[in-house]
Protein backbone atom coordinates (compact mmCIF):
# COMPACT_ATOMS: atom_id res chain seq x y z
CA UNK A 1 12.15 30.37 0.36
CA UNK A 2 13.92 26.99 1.77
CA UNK A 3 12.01 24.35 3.64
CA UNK A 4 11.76 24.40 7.20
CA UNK A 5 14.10 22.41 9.49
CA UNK A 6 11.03 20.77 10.71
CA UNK A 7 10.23 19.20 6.96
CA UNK A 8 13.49 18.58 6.52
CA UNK A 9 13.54 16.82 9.89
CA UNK A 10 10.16 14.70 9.41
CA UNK A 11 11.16 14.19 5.93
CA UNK A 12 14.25 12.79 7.27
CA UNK A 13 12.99 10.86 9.67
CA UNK A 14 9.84 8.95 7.38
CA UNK A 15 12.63 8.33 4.98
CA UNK A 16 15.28 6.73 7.23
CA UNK A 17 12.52 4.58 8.56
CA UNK A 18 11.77 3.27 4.78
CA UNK A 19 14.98 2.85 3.84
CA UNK A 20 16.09 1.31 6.47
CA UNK A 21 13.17 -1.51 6.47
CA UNK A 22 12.71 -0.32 10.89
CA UNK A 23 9.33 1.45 9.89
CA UNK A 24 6.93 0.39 12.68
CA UNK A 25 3.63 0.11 10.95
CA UNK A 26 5.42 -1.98 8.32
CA UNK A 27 5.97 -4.45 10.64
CA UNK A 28 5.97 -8.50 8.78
CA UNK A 29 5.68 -6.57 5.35
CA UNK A 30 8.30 -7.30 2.54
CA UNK A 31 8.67 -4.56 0.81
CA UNK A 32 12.31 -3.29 0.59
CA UNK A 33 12.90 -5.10 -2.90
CA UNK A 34 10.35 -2.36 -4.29
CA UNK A 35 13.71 0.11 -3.85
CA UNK A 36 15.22 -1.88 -6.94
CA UNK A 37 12.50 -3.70 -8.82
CA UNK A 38 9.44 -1.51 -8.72
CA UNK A 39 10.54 1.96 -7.60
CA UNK A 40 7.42 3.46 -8.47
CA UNK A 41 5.75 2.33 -5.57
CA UNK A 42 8.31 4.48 -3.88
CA UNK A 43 7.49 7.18 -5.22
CA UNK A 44 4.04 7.12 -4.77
CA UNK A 45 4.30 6.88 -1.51
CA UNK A 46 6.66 9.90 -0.96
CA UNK A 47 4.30 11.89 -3.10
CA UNK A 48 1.44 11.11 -0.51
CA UNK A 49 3.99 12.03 2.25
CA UNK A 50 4.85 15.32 0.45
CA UNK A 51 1.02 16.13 -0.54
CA UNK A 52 -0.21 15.25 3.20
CA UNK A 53 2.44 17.00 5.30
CA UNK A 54 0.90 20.25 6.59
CA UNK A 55 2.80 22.74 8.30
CA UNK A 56 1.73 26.35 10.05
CA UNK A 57 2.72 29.68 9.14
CA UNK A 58 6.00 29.15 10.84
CA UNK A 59 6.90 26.44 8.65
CA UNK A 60 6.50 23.66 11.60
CA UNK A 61 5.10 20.43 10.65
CA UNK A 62 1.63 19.53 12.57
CA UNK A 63 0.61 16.34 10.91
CA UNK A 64 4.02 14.34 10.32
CA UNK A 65 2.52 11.05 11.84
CA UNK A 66 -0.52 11.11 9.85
CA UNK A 67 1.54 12.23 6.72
CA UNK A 68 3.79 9.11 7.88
CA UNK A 69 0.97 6.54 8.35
CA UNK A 70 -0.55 7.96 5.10
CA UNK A 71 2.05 6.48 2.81
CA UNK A 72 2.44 3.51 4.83
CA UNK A 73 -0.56 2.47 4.75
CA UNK A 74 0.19 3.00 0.66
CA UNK A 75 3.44 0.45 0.63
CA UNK A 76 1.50 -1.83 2.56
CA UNK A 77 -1.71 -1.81 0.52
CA UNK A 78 0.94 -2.23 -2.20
CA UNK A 79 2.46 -5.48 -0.88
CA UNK A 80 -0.48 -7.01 0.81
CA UNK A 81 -3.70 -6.96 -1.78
CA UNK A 82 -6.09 -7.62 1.44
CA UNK A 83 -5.17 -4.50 3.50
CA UNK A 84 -7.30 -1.68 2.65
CA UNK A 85 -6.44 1.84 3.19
CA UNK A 86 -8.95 3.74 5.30
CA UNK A 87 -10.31 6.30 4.53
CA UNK A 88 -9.72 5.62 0.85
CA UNK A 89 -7.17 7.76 -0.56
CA UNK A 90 -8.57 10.94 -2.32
CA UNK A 91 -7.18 12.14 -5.74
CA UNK A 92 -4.95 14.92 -3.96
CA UNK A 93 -3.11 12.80 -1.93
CA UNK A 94 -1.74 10.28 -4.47
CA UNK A 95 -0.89 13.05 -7.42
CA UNK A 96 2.32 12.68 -9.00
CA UNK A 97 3.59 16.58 -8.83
């Protein structure tokens, strides 16, 4: 079975918006040198995207903003110790598959 169009498409999207350093909620946070020097943080947050992301029997995405916001709010947790991601992450969400 292949992924959906619509992951592909909100996959897509969330990781233009990274990579690009244009993410919205990232706003005033420095984070693009974590590409080169600490690319684990990168991959945490896709993971987070990728374990989040929900999508219906159809294969349609449903929760693509909160899947976005969810590693967001990881990079910017990772740049800025006094931000504090809420609710807490649970032990699901940040598993490296």
């Amino acid at each position: 079975m292949k992924l959906s169009n619509s992951f592909s498409g909100a996959l897509r999207t969330f990781s233009y918006f990274i990579a690009s350093g244009t993410h919205y909620q990232l706003d005033g946070i420095e984070y693009l040198g974590l590409f080169g020097n600490e690319p684990s943080a990168i991959e945490r947050a896709f993971a987070i995207f990728a374990n989040v992301i929900e999508m219906d029997e159809n294969g349609e995405v449903i929760n693509a903003k909160y899947a976005e916001k969810r590693a967001v709010d990881y990079i910017r947790s990772y740049c800025d110790s006094k931000f504090e991601v809420q609710p807490p992450y649970e032990d699901w969400e940040i598993e490296l598959h």
